[in-house]
PDB file of N, CA and C in Angstrom:
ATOM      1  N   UNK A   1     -18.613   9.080  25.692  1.00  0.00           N
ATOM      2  CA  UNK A   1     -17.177   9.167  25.484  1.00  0.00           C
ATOM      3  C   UNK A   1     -16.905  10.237  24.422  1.00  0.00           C
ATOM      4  N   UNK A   2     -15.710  10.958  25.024  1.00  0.00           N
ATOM      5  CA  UNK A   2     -15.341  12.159  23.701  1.00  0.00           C
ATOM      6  C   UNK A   2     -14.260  11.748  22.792  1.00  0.00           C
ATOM      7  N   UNK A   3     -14.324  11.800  21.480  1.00  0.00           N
ATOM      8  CA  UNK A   3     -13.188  12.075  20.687  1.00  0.00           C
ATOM      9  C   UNK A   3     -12.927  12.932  20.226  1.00  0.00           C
ATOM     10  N   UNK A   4     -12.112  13.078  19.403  1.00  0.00           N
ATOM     11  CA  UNK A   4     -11.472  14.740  19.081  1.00  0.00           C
ATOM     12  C   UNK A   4     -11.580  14.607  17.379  1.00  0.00           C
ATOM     13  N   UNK A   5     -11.381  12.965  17.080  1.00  0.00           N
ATOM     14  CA  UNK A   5     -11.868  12.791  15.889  1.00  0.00           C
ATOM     15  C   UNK A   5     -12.455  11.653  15.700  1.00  0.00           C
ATOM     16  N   UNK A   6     -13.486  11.687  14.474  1.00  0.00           N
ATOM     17  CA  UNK A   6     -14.293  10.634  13.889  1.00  0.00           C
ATOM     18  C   UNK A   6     -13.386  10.098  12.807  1.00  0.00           C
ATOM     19  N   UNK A   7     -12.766   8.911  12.218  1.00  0.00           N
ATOM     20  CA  UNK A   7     -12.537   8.390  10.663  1.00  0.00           C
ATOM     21  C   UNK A   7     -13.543   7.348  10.409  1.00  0.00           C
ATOM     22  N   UNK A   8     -14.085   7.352   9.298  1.00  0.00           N
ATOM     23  CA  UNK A   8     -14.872   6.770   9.126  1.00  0.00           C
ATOM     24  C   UNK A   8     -13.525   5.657   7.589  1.00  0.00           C
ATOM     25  N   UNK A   9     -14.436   4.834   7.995  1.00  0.00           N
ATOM     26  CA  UNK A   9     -12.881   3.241   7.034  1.00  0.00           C
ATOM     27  C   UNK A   9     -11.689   3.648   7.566  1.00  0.00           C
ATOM     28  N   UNK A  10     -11.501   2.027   7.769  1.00  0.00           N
ATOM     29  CA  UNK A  10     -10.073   1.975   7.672  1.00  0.00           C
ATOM     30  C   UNK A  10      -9.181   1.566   7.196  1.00  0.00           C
ATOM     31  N   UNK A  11      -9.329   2.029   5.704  1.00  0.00           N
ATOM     32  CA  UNK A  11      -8.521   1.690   4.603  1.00  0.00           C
ATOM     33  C   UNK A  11      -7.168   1.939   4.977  1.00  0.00           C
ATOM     34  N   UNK A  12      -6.156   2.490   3.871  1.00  0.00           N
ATOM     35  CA  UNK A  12      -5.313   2.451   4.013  1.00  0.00           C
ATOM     36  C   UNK A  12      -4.763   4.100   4.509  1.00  0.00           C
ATOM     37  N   UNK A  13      -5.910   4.903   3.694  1.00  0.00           N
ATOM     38  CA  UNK A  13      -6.067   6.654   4.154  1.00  0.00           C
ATOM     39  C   UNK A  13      -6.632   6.407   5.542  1.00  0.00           C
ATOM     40  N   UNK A  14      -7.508   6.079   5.995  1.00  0.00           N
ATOM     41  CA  UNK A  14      -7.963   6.315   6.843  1.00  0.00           C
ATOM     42  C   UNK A  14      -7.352   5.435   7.886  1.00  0.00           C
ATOM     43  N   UNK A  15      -6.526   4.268   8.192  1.00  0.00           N
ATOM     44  CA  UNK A  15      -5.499   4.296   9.132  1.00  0.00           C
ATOM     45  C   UNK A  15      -4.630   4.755   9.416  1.00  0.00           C
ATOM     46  N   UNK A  16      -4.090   5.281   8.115  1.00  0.00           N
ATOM     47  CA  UNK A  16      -2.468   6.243   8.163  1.00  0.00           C
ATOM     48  C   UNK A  16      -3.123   7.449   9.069  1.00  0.00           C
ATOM     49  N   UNK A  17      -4.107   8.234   8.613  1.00  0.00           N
ATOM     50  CA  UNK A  17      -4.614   9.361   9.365  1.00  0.00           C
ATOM     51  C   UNK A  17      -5.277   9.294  11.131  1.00  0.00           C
ATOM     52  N   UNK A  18      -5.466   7.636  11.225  1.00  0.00           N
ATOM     53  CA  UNK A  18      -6.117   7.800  12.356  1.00  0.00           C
ATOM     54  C   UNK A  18      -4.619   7.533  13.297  1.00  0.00           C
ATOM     55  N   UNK A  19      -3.691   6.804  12.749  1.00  0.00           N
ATOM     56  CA  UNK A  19      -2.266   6.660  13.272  1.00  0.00           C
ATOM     57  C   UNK A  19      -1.503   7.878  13.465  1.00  0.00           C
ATOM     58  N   UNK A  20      -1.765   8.806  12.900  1.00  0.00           N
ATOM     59  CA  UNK A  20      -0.848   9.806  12.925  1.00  0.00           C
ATOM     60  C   UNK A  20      -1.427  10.893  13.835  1.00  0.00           C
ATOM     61  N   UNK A  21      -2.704  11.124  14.170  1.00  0.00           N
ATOM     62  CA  UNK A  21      -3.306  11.568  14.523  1.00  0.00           C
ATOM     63  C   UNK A  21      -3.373  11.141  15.990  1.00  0.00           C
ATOM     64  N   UNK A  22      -3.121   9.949  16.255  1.00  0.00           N
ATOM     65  CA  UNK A  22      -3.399   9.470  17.720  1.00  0.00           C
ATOM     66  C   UNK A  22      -1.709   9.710  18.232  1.00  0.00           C
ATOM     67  N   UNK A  23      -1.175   9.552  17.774  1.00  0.00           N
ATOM     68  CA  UNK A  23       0.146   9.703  17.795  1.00  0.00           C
ATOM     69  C   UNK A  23       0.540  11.533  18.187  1.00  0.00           C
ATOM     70  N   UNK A  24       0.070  11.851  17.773  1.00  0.00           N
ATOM     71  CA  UNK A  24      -0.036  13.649  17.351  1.00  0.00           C
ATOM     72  C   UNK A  24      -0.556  14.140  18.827  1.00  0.00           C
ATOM     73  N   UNK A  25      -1.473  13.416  19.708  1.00  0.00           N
ATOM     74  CA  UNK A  25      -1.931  13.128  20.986  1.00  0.00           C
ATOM     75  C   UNK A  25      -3.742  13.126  20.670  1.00  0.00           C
ATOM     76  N   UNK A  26      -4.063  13.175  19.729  1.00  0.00           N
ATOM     77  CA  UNK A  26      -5.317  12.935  19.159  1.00  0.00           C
ATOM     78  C   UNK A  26      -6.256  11.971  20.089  1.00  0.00           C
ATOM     79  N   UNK A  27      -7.325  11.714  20.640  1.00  0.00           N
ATOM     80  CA  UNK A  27      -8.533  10.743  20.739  1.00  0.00           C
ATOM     81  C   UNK A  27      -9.453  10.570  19.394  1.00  0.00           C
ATOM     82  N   UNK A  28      -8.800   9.378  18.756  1.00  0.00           N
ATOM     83  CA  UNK A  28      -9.557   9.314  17.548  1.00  0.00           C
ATOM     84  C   UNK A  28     -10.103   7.795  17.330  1.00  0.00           C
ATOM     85  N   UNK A  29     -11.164   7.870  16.877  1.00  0.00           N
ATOM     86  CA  UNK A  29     -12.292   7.195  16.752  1.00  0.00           C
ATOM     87  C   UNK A  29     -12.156   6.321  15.514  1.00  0.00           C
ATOM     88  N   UNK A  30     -12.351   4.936  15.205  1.00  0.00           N
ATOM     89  CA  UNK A  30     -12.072   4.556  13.688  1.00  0.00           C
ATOM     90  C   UNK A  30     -13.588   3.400  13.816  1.00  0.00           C
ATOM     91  N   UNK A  31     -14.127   4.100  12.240  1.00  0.00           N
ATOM     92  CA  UNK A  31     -15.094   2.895  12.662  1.00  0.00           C
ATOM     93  C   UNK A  31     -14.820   2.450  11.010  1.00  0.00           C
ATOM     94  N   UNK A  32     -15.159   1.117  11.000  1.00  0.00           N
ATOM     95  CA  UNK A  32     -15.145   0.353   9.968  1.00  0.00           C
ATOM     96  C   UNK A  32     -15.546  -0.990   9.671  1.00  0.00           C
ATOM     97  N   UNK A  33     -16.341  -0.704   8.161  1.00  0.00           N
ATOM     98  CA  UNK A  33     -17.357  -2.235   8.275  1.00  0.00           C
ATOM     99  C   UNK A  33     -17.108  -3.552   8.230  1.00  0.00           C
ATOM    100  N   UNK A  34     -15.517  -3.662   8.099  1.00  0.00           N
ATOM    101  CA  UNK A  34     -15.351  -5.017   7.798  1.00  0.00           C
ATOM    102  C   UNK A  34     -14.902  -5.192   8.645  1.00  0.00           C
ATOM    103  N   UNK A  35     -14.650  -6.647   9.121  1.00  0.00           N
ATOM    104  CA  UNK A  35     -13.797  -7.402  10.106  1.00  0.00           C
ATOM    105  C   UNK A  35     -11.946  -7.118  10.058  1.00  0.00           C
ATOM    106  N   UNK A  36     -11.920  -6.197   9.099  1.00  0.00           N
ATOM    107  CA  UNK A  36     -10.356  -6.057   8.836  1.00  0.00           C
ATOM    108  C   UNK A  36      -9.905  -4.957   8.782  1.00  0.00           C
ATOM    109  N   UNK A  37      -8.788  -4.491   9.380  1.00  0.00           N
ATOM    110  CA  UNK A  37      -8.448  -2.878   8.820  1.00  0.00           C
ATOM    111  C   UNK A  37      -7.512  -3.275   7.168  1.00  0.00           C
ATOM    112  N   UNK A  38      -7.040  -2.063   6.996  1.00  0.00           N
ATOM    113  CA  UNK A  38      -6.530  -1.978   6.133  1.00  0.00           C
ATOM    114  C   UNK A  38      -6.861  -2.076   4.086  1.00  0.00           C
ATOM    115  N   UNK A  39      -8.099  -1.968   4.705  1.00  0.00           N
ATOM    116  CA  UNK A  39      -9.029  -1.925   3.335  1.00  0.00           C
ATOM    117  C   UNK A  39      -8.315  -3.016   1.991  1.00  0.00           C
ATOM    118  N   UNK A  40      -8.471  -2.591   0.828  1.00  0.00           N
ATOM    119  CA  UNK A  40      -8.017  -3.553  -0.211  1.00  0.00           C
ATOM    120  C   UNK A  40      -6.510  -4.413   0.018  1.00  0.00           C
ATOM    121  N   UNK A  41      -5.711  -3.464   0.900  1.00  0.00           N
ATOM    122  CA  UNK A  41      -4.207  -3.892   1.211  1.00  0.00           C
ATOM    123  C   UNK A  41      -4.142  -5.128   2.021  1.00  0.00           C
ATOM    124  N   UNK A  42      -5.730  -5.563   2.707  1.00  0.00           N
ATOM    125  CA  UNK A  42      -5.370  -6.622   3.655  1.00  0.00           C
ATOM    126  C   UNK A  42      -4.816  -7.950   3.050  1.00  0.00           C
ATOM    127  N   UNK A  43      -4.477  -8.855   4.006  1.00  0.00           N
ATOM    128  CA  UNK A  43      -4.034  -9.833   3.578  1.00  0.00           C
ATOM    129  C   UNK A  43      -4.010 -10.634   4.756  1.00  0.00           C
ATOM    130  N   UNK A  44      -3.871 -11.815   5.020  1.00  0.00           N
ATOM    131  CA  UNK A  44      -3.558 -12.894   6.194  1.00  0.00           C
ATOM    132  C   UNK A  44      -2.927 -14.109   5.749  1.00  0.00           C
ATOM    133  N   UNK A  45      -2.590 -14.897   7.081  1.00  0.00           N
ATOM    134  CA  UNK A  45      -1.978 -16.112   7.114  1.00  0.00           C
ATOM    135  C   UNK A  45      -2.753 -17.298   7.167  1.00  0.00           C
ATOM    136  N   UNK A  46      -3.050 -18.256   5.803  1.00  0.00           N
ATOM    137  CA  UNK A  46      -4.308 -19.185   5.899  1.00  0.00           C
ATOM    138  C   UNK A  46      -3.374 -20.654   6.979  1.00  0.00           C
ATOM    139  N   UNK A  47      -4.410 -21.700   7.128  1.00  0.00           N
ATOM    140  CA  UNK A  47      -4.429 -22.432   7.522  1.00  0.00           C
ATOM    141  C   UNK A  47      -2.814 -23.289   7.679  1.00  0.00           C
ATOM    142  N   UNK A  48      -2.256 -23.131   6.626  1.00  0.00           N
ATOM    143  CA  UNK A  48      -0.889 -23.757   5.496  1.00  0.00           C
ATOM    144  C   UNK A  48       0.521 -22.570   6.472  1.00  0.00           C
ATOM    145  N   UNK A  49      -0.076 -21.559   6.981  1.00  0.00           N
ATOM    146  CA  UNK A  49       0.986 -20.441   7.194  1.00  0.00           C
ATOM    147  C   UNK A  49       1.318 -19.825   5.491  1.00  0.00           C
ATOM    148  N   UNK A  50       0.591 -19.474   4.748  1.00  0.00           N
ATOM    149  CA  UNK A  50       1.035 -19.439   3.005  1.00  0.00           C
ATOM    150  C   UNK A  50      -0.203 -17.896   3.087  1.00  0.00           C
ATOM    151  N   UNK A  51       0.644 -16.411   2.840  1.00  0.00           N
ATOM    152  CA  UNK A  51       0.115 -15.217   3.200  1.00  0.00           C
ATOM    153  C   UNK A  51      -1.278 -15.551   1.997  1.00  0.00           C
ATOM    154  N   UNK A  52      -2.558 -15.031   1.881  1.00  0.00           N
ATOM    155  CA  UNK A  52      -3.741 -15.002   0.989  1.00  0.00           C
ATOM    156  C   UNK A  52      -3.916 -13.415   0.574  1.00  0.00           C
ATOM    157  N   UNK A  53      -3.640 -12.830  -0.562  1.00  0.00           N
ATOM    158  CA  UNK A  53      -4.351 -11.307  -0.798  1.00  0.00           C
ATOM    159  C   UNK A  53      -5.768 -11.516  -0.593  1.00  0.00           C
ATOM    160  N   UNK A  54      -6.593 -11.257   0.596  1.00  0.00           N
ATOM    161  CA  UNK A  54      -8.122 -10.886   0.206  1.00  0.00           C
ATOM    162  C   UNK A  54      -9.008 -10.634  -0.967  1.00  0.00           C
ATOM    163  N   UNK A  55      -7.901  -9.155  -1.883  1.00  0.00           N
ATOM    164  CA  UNK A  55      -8.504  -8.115  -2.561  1.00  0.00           C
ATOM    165  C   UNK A  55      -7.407  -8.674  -3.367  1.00  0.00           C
ATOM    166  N   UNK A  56      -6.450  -9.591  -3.971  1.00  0.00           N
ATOM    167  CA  UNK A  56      -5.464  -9.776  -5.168  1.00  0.00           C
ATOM    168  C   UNK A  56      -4.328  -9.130  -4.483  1.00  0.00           C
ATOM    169  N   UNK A  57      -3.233  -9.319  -5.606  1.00  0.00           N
ATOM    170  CA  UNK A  57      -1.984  -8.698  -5.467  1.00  0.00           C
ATOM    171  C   UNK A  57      -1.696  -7.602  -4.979  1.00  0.00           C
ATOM    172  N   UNK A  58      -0.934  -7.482  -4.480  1.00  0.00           N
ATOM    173  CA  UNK A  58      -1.174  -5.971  -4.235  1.00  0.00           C
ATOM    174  C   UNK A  58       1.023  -5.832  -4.433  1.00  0.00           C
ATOM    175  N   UNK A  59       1.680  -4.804  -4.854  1.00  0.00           N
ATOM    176  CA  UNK A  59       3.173  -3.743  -4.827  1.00  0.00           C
ATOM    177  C   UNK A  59       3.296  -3.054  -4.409  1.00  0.00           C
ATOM    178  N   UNK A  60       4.042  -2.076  -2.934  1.00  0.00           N
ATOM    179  CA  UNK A  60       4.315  -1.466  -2.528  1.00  0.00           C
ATOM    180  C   UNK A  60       5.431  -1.036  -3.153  1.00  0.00           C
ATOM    181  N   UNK A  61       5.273   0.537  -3.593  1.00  0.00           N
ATOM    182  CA  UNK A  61       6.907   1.020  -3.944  1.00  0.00           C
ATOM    183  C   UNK A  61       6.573   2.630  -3.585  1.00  0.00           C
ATOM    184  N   UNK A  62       7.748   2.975  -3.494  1.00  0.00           N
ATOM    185  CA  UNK A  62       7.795   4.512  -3.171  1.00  0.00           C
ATOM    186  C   UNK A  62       9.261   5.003  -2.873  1.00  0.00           C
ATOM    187  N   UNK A  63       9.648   6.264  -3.656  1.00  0.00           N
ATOM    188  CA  UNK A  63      11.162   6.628  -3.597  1.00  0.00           C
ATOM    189  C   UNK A  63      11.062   7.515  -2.292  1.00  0.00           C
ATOM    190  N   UNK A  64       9.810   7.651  -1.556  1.00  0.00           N
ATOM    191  CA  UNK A  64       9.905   8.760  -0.258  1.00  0.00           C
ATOM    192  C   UNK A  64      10.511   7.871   0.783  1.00  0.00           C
ATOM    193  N   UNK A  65      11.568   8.319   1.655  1.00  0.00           N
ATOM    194  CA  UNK A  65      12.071   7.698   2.529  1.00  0.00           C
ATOM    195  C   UNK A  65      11.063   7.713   3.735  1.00  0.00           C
ATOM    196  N   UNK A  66      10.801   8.754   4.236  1.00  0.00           N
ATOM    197  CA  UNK A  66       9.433   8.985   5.083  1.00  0.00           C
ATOM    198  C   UNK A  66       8.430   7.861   5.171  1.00  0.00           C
ATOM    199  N   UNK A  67       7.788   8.236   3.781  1.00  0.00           N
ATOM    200  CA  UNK A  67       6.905   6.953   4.108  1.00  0.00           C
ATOM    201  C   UNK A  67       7.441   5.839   4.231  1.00  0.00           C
ATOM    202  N   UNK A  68       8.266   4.865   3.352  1.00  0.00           N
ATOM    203  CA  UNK A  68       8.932   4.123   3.722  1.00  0.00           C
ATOM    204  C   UNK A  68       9.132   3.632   5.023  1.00  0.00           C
ATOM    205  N   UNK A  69      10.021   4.448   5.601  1.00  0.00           N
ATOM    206  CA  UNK A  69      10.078   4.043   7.094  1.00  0.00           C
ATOM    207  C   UNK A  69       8.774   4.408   7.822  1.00  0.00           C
ATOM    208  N   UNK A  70       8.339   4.991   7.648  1.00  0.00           N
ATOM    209  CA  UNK A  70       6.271   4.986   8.153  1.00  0.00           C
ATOM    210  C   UNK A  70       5.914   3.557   8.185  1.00  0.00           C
ATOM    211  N   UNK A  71       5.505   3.026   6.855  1.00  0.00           N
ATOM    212  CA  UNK A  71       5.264   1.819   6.864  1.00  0.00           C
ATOM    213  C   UNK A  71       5.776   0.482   7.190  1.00  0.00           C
ATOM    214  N   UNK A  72       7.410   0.747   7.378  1.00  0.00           N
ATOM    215  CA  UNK A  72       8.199  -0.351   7.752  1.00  0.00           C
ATOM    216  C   UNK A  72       7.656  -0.352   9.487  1.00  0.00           C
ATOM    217  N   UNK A  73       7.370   0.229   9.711  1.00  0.00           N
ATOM    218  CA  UNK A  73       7.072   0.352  11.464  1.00  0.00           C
ATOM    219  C   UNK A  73       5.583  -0.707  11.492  1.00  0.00           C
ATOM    220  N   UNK A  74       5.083  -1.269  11.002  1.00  0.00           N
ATOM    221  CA  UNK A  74       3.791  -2.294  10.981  1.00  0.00           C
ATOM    222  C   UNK A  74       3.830  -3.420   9.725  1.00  0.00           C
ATOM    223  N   UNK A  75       4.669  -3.660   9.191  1.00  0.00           N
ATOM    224  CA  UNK A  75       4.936  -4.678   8.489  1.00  0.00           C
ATOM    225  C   UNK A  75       6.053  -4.964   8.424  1.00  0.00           C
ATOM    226  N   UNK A  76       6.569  -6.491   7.380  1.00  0.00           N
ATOM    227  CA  UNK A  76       7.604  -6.555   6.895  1.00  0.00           C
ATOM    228  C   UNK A  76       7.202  -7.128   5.492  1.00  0.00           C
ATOM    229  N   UNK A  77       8.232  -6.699   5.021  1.00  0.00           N
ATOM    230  CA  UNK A  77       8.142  -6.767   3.325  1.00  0.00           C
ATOM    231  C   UNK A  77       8.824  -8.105   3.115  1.00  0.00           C
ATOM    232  N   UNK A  78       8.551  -8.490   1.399  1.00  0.00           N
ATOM    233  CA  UNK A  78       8.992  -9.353   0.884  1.00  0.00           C
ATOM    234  C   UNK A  78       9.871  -8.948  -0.405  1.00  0.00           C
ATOM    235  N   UNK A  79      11.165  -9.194  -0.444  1.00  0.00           N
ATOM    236  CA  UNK A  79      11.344  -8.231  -1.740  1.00  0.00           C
ATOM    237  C   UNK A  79      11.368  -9.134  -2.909  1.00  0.00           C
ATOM    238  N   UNK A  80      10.269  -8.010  -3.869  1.00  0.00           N
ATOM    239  CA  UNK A  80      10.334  -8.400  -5.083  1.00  0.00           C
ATOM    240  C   UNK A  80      10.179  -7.295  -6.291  1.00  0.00           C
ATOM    241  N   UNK A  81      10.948  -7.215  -7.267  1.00  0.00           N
ATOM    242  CA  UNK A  81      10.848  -6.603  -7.887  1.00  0.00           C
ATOM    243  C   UNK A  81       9.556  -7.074  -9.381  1.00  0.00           C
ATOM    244  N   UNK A  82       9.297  -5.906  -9.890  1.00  0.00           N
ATOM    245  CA  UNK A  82       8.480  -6.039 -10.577  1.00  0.00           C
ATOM    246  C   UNK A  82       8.489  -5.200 -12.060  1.00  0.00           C
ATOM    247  N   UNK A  83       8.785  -5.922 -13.200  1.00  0.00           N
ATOM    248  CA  UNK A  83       9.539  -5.497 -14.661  1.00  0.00           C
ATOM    249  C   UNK A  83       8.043  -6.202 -15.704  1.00  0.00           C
ATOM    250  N   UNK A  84       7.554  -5.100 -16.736  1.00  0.00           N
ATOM    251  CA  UNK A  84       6.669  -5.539 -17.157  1.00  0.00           C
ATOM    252  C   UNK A  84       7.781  -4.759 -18.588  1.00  0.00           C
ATOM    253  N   UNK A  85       7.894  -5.493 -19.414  1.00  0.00           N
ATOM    254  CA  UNK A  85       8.309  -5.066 -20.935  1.00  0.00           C
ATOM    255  C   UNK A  85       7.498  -5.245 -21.968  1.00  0.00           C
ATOM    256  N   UNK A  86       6.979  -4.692 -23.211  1.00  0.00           N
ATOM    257  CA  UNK A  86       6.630  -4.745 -24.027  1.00  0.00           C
ATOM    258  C   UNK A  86       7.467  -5.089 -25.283  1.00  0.00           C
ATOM    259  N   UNK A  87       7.021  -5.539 -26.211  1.00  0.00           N
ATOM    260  CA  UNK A  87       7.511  -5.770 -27.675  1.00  0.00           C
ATOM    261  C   UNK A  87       7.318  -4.724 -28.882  1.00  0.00           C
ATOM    262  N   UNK A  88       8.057  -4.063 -29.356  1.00  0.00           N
ATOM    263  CA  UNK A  88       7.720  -2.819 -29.970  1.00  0.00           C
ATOM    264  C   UNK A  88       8.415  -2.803 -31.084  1.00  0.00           C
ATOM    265  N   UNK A  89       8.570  -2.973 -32.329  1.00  0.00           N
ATOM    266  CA  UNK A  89       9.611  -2.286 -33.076  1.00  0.00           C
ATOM    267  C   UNK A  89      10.836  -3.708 -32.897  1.00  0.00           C
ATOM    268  N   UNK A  90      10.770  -4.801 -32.425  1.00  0.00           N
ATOM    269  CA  UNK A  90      11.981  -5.210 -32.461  1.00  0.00           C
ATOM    270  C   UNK A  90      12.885  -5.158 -31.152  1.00  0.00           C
ATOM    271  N   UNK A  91      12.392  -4.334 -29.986  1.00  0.00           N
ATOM    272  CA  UNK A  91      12.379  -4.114 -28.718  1.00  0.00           C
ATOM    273  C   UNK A  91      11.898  -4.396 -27.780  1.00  0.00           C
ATOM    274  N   UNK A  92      12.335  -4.507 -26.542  1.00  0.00           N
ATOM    275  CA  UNK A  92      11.403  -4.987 -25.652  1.00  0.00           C
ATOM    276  C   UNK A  92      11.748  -3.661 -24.848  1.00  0.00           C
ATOM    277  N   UNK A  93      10.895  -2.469 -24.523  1.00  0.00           N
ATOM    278  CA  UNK A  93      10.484  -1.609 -23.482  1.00  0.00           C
ATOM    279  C   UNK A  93       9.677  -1.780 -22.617  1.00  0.00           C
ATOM    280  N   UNK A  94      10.717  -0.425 -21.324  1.00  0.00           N
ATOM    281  CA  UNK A  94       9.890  -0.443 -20.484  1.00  0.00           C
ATOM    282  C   UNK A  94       7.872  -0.453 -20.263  1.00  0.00           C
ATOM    283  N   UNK A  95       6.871  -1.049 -19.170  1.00  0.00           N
ATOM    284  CA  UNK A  95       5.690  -0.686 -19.764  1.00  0.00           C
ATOM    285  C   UNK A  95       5.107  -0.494 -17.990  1.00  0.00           C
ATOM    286  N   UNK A  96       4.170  -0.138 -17.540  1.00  0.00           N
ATOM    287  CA  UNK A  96       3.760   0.935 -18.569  1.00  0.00           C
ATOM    288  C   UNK A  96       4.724   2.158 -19.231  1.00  0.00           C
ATOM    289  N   UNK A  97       4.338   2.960 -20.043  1.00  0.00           N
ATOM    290  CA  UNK A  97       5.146   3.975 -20.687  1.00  0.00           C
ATOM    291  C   UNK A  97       5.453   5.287 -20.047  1.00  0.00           C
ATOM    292  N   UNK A  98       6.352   5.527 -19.339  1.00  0.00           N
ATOM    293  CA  UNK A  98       6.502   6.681 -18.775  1.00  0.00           C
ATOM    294  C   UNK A  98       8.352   7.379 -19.718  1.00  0.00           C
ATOM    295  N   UNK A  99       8.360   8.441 -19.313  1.00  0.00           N
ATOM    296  CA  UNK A  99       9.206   9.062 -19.709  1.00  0.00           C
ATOM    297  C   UNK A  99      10.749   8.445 -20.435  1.00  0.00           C
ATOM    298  N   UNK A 100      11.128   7.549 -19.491  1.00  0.00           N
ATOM    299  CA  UNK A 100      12.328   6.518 -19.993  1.00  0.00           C
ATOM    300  C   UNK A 100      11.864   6.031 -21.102  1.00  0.00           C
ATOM    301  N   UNK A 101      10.367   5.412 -21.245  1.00  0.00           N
ATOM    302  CA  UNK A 101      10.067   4.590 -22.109  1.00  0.00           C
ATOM    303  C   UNK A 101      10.475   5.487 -23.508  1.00  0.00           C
ATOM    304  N   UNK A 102       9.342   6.636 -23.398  1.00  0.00           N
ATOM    305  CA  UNK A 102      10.027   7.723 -24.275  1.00  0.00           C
ATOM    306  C   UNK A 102      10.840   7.711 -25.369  1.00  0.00           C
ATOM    307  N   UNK A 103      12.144   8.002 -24.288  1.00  0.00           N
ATOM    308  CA  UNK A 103      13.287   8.613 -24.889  1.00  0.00           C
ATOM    309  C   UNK A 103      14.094   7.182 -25.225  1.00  0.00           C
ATOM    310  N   UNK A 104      13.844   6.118 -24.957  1.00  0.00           N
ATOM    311  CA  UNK A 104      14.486   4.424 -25.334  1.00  0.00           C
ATOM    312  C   UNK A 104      13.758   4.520 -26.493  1.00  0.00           C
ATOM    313  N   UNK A 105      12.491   4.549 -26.674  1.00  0.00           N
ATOM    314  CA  UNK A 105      11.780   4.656 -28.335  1.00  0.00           C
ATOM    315  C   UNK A 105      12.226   5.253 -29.424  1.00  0.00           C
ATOM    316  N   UNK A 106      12.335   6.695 -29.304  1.00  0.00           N
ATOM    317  CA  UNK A 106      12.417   8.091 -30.062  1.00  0.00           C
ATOM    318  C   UNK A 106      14.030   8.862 -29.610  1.00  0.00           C
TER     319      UNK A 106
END
């Protein structure tokens, strides 16, 4: 049998690429060692119907609309937001520390 491509895992790179690619009109090949795609991101429905992270928690976020709707096409989300603050000075800031954090400090 011919393919046009090999991916080797099928994490989360290497499904997006073998998806886009087959899609693209690609014959592509995915091999991977575990019983699961989706590498650390997997997750399932135990016994209870109550979802299990495999690999822990896992947050999806992203301001790209693209991907976004990429990924909305094979899942559905749960929304939750996610706020980690620190104690500083008498403050509670944003954490980790990125730029906002910053300029709320200084």
């Amino acid at each position: 049998m011919h393919f046009d491509v090999v991916i080797v895992g099928a994490g989360l790179a290497g499904a997006t690429a073998a998806r886009i690619l087959a899609e693209s009109g690609k014959k592509v090949l995915v091999v991977e060692k575990h019983k699961h795609i989706a590498g650390h991101c997997h997750d399932y429905k135990d016994e209870n119907g109550i979802t299990v992270h495999t690999y822990g928690p896992h947050i999806f976020h992203t301001n790209n609309k693209k991907v976004w709707d990429f990924v909305n096409r094979f899942t559905e989300f749960h929304y939750y937001q996610h706020k980690v603050l620190s104690y500083v000075e008498g403050k509670l800031i944003p954490f980790p520390i990125n730029r906002d954090t910053l300029c709320e400090v200084f």
